[in-house]
PDB file of N, CA and C in Angstrom:
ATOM      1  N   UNK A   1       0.851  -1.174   0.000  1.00  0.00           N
ATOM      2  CA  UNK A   1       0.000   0.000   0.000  1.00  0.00           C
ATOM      3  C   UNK A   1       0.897   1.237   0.000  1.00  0.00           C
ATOM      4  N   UNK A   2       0.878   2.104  -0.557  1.00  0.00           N
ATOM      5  CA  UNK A   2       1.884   3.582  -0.811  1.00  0.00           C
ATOM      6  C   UNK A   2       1.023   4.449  -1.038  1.00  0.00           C
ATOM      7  N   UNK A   3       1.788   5.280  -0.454  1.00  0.00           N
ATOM      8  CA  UNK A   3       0.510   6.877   0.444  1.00  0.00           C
ATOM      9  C   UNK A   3       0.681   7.408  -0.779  1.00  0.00           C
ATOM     10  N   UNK A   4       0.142   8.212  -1.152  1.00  0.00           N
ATOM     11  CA  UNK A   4       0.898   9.471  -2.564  1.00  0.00           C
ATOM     12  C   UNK A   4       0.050  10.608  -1.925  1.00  0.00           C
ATOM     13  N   UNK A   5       0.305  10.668  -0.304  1.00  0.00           N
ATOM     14  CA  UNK A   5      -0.060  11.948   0.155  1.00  0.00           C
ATOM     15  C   UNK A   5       0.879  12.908  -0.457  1.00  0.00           C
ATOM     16  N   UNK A   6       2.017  12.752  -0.534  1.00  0.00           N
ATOM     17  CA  UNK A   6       3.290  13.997  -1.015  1.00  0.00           C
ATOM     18  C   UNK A   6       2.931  14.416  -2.415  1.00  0.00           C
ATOM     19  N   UNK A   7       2.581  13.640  -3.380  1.00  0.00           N
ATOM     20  CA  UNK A   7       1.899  13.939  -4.553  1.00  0.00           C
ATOM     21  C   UNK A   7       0.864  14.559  -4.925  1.00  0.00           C
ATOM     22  N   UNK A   8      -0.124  14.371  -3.764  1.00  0.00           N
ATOM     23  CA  UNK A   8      -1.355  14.951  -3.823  1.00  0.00           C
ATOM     24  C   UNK A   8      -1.219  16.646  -3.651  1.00  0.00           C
ATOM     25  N   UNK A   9      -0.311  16.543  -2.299  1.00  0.00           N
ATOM     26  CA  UNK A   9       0.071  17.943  -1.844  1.00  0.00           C
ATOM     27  C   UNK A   9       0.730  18.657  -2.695  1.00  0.00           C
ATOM     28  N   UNK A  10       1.905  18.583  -3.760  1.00  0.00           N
ATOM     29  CA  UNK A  10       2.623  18.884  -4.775  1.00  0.00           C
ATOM     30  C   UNK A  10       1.703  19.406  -5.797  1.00  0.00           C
ATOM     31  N   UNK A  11       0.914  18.431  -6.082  1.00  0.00           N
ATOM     32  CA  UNK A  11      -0.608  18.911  -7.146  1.00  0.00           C
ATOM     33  C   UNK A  11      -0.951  19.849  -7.338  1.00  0.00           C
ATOM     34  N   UNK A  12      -1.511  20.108  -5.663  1.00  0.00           N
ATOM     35  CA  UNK A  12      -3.124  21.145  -5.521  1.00  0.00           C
ATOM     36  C   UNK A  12      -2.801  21.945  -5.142  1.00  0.00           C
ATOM     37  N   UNK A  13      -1.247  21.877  -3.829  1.00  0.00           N
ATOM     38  CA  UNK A  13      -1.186  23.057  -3.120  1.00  0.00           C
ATOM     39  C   UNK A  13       0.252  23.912  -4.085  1.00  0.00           C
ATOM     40  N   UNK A  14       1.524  22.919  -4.644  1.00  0.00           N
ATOM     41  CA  UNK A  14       2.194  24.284  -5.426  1.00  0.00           C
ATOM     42  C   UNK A  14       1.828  23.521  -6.467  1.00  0.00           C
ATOM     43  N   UNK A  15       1.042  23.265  -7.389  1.00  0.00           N
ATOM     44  CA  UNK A  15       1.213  23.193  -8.826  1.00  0.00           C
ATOM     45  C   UNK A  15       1.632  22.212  -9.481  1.00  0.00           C
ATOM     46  N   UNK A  16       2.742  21.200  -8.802  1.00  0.00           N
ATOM     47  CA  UNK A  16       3.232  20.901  -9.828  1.00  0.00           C
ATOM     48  C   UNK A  16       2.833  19.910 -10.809  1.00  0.00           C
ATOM     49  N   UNK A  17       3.235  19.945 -12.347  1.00  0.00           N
ATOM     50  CA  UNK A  17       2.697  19.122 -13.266  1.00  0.00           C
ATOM     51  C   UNK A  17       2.852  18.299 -13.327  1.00  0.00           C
ATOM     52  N   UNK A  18       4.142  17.970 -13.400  1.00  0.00           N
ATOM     53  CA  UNK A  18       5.116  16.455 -13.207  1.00  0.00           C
ATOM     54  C   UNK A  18       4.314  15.375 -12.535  1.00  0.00           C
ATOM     55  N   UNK A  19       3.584  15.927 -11.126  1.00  0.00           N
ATOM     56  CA  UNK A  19       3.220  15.181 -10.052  1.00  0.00           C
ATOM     57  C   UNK A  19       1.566  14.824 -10.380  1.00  0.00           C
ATOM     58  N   UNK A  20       1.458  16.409 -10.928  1.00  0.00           N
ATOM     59  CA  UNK A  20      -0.003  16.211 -11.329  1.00  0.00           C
ATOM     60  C   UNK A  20      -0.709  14.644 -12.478  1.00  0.00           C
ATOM     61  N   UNK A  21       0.784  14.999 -13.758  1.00  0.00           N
ATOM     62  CA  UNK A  21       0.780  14.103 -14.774  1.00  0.00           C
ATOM     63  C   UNK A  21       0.769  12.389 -14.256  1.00  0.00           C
ATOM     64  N   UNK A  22       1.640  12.262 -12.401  1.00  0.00           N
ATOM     65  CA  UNK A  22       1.470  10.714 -12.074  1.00  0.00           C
ATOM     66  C   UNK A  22       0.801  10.333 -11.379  1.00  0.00           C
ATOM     67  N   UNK A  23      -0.110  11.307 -10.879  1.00  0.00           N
ATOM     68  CA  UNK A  23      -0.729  11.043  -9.921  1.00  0.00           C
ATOM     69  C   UNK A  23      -2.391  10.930 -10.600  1.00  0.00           C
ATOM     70  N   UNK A  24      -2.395  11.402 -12.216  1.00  0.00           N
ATOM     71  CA  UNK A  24      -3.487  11.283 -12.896  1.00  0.00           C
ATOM     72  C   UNK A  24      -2.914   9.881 -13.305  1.00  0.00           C
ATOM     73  N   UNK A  25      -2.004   9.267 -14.094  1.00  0.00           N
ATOM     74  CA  UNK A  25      -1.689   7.746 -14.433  1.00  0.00           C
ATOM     75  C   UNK A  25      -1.815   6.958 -13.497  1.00  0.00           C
ATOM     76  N   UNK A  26      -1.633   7.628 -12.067  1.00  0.00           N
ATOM     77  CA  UNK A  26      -1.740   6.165 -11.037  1.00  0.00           C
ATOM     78  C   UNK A  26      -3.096   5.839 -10.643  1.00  0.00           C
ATOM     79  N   UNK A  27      -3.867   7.487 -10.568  1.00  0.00           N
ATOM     80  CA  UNK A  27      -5.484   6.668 -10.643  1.00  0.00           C
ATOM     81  C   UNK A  27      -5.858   5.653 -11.641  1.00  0.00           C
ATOM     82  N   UNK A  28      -5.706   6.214 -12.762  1.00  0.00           N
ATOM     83  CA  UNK A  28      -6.193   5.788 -13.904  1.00  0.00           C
ATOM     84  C   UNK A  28      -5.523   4.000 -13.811  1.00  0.00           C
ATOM     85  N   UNK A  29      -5.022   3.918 -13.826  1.00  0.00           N
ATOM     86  CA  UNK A  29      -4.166   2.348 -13.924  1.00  0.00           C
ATOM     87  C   UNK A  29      -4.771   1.916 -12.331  1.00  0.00           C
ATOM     88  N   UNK A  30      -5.035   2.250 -11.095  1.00  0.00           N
ATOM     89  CA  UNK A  30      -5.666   2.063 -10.013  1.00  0.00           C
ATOM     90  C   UNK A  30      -7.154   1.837 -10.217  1.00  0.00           C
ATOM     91  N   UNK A  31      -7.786   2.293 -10.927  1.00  0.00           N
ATOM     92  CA  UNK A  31      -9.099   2.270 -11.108  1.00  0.00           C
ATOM     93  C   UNK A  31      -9.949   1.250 -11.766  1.00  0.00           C
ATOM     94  N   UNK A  32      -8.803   0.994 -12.928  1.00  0.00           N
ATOM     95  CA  UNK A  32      -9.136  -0.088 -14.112  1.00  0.00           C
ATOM     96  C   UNK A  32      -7.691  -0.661 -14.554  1.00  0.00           C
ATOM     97  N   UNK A  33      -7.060  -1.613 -13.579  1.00  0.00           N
ATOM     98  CA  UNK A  33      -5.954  -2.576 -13.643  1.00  0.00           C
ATOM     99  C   UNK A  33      -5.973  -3.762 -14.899  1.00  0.00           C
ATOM    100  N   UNK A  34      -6.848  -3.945 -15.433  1.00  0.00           N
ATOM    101  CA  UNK A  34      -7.106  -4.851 -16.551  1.00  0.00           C
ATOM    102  C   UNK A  34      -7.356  -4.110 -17.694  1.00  0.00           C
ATOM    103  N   UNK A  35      -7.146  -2.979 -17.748  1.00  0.00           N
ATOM    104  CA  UNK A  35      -7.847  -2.305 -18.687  1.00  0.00           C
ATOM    105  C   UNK A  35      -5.992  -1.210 -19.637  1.00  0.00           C
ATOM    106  N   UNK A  36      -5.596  -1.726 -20.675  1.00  0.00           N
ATOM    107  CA  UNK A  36      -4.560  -0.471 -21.350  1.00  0.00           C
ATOM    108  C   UNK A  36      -4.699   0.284 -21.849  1.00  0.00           C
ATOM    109  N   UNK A  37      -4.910   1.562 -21.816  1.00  0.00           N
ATOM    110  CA  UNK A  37      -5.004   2.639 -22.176  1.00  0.00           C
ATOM    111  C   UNK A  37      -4.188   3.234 -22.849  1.00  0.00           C
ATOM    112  N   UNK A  38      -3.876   3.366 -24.572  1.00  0.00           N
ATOM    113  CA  UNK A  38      -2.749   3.872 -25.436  1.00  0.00           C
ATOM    114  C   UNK A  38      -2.749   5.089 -25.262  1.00  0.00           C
ATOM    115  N   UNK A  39      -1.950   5.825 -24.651  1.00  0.00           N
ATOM    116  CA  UNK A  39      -1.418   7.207 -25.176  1.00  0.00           C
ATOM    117  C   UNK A  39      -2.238   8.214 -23.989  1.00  0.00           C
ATOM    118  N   UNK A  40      -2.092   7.728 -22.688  1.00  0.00           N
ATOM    119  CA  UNK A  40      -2.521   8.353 -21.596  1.00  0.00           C
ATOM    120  C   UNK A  40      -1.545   9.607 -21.218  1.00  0.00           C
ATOM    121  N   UNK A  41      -2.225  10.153 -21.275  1.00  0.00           N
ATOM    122  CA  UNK A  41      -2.291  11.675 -21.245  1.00  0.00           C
ATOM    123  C   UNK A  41      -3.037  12.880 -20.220  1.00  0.00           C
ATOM    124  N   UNK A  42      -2.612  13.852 -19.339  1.00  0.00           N
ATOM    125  CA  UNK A  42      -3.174  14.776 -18.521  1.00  0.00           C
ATOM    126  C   UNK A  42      -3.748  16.000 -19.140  1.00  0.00           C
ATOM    127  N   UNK A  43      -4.971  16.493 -19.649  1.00  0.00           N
ATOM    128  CA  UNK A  43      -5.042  17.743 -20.639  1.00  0.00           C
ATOM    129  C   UNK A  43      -5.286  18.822 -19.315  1.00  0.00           C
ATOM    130  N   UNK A  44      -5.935  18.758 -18.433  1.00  0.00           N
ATOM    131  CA  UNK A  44      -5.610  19.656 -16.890  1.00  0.00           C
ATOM    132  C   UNK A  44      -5.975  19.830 -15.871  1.00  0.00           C
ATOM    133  N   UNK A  45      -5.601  20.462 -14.894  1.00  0.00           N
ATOM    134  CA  UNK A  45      -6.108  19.674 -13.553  1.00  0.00           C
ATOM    135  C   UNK A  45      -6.415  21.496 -12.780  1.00  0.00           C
ATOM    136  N   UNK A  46      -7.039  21.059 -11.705  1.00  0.00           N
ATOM    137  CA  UNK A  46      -7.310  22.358 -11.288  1.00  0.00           C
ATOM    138  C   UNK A  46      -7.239  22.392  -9.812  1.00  0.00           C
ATOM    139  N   UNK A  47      -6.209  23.387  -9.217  1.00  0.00           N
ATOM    140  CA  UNK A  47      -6.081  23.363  -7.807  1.00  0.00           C
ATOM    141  C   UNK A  47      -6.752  23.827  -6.532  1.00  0.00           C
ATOM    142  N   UNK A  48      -7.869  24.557  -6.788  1.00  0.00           N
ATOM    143  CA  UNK A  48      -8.179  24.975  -5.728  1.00  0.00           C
ATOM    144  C   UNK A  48      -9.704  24.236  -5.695  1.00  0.00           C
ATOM    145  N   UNK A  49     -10.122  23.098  -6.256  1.00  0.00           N
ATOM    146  CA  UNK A  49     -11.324  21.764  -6.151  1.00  0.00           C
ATOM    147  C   UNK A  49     -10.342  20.710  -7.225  1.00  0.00           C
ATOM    148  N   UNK A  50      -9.694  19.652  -6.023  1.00  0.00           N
ATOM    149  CA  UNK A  50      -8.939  18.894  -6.892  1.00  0.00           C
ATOM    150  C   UNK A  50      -9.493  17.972  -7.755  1.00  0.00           C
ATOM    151  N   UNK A  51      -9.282  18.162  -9.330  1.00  0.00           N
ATOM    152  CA  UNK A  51     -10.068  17.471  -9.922  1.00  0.00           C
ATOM    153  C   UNK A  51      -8.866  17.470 -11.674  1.00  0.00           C
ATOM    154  N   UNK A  52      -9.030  16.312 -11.960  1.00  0.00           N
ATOM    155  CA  UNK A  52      -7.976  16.363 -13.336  1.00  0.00           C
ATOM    156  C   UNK A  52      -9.067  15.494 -14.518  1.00  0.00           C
ATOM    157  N   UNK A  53      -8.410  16.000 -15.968  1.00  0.00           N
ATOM    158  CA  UNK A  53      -8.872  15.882 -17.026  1.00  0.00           C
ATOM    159  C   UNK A  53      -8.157  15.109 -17.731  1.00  0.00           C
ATOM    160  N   UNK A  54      -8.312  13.873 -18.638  1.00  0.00           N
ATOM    161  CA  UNK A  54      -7.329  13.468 -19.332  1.00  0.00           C
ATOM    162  C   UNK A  54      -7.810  12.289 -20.252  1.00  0.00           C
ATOM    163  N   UNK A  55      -7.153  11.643 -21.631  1.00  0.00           N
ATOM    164  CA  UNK A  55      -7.730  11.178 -22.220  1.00  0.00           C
ATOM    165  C   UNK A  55      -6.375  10.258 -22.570  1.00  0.00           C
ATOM    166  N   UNK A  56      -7.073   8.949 -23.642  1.00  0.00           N
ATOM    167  CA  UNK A  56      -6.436   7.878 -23.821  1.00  0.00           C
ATOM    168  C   UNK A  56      -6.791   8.663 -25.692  1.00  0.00           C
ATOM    169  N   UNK A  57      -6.121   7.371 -26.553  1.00  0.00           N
ATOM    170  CA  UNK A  57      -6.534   7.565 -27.529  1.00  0.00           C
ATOM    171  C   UNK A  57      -8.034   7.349 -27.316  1.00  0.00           C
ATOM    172  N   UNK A  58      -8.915   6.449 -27.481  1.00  0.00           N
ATOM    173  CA  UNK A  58     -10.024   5.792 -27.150  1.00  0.00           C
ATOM    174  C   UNK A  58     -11.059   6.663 -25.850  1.00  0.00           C
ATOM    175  N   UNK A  59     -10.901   7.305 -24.600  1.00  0.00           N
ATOM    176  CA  UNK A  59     -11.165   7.527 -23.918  1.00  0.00           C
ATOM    177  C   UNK A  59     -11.003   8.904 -23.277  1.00  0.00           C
ATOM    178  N   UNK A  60     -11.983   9.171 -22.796  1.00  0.00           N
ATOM    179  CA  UNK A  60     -11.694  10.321 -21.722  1.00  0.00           C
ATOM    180  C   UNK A  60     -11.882  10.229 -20.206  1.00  0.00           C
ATOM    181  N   UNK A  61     -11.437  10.933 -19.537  1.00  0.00           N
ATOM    182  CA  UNK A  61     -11.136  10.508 -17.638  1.00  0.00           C
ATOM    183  C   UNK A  61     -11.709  12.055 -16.916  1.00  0.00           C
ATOM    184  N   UNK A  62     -12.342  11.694 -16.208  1.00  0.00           N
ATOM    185  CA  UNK A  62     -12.928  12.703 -15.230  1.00  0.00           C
ATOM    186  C   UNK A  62     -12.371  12.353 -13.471  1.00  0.00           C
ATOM    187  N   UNK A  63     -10.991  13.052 -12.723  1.00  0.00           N
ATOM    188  CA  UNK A  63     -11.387  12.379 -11.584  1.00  0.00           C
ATOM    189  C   UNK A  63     -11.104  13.867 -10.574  1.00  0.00           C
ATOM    190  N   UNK A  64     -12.625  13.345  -9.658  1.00  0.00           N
ATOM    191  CA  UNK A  64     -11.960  14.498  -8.930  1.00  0.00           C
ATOM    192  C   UNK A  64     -12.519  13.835  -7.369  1.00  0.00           C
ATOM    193  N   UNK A  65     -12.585  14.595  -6.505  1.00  0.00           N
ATOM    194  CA  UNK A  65     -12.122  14.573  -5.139  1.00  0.00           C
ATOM    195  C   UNK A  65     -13.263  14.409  -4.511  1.00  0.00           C
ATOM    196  N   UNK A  66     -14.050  13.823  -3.716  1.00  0.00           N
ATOM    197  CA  UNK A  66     -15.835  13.587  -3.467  1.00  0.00           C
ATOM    198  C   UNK A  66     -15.611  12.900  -1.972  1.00  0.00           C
ATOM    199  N   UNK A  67     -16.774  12.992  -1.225  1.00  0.00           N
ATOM    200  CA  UNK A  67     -16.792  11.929   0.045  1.00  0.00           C
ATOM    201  C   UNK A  67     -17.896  10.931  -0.226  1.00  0.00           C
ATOM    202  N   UNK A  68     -17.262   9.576   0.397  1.00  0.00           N
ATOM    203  CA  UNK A  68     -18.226   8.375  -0.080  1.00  0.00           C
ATOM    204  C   UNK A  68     -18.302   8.280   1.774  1.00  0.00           C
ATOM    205  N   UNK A  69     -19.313   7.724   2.481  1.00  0.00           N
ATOM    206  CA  UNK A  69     -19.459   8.011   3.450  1.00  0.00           C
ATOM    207  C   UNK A  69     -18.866   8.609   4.372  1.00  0.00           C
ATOM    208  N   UNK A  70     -18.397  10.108   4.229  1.00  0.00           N
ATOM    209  CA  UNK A  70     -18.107  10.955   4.978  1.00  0.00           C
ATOM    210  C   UNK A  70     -16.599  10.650   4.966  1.00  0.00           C
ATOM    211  N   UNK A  71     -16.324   9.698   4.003  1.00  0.00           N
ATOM    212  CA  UNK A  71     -14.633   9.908   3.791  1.00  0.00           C
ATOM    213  C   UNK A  71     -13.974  10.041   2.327  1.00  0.00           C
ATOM    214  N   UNK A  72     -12.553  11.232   2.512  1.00  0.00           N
ATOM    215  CA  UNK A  72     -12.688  11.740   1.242  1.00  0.00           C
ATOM    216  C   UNK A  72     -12.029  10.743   0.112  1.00  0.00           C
ATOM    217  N   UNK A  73     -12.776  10.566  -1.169  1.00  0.00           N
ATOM    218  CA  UNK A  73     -12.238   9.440  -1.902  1.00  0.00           C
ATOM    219  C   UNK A  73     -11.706  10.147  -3.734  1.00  0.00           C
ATOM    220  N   UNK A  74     -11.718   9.234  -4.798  1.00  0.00           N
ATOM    221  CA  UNK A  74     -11.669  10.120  -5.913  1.00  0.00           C
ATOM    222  C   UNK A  74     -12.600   9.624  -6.655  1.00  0.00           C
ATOM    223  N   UNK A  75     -13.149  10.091  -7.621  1.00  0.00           N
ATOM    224  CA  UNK A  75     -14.126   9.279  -8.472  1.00  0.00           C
ATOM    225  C   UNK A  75     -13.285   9.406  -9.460  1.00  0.00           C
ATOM    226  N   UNK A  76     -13.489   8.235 -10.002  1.00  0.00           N
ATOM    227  CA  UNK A  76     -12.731   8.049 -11.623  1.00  0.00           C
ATOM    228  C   UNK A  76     -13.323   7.378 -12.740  1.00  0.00           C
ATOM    229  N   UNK A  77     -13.936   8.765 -13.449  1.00  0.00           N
ATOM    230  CA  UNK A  77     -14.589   8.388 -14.418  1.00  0.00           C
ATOM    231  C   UNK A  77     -14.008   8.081 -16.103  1.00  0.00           C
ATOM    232  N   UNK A  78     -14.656   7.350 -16.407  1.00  0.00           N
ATOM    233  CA  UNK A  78     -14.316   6.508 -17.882  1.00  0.00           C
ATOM    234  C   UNK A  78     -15.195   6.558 -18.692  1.00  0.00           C
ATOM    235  N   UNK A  79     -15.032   7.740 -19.723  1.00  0.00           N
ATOM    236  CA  UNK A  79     -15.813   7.653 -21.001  1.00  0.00           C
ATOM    237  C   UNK A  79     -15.346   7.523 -22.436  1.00  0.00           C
ATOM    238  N   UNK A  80     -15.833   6.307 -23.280  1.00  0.00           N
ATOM    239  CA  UNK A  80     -15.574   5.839 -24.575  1.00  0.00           C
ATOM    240  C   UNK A  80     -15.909   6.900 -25.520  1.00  0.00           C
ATOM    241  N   UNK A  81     -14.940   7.201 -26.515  1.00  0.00           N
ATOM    242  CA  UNK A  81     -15.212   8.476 -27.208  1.00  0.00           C
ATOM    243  C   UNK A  81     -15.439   7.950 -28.809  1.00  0.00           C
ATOM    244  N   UNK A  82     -14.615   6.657 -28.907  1.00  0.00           N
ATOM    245  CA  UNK A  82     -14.304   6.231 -30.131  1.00  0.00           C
ATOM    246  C   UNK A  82     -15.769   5.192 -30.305  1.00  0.00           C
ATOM    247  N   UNK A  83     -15.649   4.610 -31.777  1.00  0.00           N
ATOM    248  CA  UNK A  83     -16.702   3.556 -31.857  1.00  0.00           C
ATOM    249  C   UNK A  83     -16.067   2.539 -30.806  1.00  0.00           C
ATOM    250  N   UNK A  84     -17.011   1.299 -30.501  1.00  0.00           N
ATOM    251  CA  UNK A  84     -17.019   0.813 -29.820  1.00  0.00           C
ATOM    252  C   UNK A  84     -17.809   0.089 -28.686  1.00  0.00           C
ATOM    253  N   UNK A  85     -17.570  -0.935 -28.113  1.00  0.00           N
ATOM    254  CA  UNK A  85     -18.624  -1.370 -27.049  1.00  0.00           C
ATOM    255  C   UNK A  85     -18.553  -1.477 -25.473  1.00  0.00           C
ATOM    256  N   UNK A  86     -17.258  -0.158 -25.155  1.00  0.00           N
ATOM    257  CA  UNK A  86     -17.167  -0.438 -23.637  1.00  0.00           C
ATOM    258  C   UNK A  86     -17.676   0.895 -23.525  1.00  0.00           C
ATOM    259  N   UNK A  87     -18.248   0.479 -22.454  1.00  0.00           N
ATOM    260  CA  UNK A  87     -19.682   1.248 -21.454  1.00  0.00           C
ATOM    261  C   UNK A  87     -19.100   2.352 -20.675  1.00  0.00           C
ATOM    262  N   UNK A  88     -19.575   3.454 -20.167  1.00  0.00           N
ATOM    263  CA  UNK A  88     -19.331   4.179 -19.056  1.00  0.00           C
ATOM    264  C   UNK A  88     -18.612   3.604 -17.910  1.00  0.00           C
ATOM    265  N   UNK A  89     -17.451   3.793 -17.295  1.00  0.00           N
ATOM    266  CA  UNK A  89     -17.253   2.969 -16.065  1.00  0.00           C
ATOM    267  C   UNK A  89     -16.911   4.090 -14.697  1.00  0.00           C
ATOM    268  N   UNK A  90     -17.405   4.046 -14.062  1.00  0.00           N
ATOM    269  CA  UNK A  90     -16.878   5.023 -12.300  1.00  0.00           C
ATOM    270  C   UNK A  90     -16.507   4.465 -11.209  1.00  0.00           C
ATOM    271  N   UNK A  91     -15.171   4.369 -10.821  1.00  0.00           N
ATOM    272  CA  UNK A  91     -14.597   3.622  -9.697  1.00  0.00           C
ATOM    273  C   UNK A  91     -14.641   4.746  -8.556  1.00  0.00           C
ATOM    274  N   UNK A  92     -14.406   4.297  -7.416  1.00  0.00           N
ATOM    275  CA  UNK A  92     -13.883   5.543  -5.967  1.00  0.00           C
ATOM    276  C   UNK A  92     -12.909   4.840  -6.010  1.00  0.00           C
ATOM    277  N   UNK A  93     -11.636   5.506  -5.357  1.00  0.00           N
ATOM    278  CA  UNK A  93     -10.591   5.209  -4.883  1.00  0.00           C
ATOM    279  C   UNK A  93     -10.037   5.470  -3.762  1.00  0.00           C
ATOM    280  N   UNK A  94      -9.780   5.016  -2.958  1.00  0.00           N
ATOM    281  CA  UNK A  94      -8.918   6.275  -1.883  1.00  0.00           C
ATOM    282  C   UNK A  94      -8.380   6.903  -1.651  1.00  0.00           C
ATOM    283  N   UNK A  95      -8.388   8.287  -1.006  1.00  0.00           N
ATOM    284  CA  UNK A  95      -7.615   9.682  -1.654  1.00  0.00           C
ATOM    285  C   UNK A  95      -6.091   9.086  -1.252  1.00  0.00           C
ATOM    286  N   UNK A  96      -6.199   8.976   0.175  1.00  0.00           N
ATOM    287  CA  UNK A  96      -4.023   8.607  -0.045  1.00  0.00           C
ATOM    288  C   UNK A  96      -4.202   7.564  -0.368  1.00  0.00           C
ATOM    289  N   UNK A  97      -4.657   6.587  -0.929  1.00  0.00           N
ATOM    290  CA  UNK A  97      -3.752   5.145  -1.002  1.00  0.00           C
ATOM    291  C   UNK A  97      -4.028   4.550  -2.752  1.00  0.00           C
ATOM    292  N   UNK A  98      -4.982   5.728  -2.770  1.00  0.00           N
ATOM    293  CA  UNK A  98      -5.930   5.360  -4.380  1.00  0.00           C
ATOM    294  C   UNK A  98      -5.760   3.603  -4.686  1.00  0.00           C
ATOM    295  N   UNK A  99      -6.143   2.885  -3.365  1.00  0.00           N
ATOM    296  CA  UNK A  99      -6.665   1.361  -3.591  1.00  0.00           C
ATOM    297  C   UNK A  99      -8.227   1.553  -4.218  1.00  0.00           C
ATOM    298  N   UNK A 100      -8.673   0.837  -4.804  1.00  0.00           N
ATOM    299  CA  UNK A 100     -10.602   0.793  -4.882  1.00  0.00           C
ATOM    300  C   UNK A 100     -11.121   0.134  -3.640  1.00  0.00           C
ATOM    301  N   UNK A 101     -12.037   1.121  -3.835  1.00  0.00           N
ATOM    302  CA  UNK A 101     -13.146   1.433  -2.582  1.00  0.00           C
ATOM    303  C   UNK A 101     -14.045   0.462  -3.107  1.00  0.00           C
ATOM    304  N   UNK A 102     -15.127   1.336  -4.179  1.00  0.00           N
ATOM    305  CA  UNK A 102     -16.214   0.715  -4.382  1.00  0.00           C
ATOM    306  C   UNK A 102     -16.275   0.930  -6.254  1.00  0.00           C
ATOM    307  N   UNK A 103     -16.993  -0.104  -6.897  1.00  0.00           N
ATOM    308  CA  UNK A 103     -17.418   0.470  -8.399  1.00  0.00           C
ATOM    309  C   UNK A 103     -18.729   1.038  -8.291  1.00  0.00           C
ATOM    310  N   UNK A 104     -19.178   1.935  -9.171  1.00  0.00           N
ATOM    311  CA  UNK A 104     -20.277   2.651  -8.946  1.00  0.00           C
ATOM    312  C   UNK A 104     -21.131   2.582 -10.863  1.00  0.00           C
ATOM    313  N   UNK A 105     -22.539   1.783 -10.628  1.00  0.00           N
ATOM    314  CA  UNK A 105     -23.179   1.378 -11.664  1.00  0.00           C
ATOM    315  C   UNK A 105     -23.666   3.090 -12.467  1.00  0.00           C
ATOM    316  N   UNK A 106     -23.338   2.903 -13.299  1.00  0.00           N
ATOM    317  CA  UNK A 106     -24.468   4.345 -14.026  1.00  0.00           C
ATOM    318  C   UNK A 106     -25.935   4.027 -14.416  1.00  0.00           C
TER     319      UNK A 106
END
C-alpha cells in the first residue's frame, strides 16, 4: 500500500505538473488494472477543487475529489469516445492510497 499523500500535496497546493501528470496515471491504472489505455495523457487539472482531465486515444477521464461516506475518496470516471462497445465505467478510490473502494453502476 503507498501513500501518494506527497503527490497529492505537490498537485493542488504548489502546482506541480510532473506530479499532477502521475498522480493522474496512477489513478487511472488504479481504477481499471485490466484495462490499457494507449497514449494516456493529462489535458488539466485544477487546484483549488482537486479534480484532473485526461484522455487515452479511445477515452476520456474525469477524476476528482468527493466523500463516499463521509470519507474523502476520488471518483474516476471513464468515457468511450471512439466507436465501440465499452460502457461508461466510475470507480472511488482512496484519496491517499488510491486502492478501490467501491465500483459505482451508471
Amino acid at each position: 500500500m503507498q501513500d501518494y499523500g506527497a503527490m497529492i500535496r505537490n498537485t493542488f497546493e504548489m502546482g506541480s505538473v510532473r506530479d499532477a501528470e502521475a498522480l493522474f496515471e496512477a489513478c487511472v491504472r488504479n481504477a481499471f488494472p485490466t484495462f490499457n489505455f494507449r497514449k494516456l495523457e493529462l489535458i488539466r487539472f485544477t487546484r483549488k477543487e482537486p479534480y484532473m482531465e485526461g484522455r487515452s486515444w479511445n477515452h476520456v477521464f474525469e477524476i476528482r475529489k468527493t466523500l463516499l461516506h463521509k470519507q474523502p475518496v476520488w471518483q474516476v470516471t471513464c468515457h468511450r469516445v471512439t466507436m465501440g462497445k465499452t460502457p461508461d465505467k466510475q470507480v472511488m478510490l482512496d484519496y491517499m492510497t488510491l486502492d478501490f473502494v467501491e465500483y459505482v453502476d451508471e
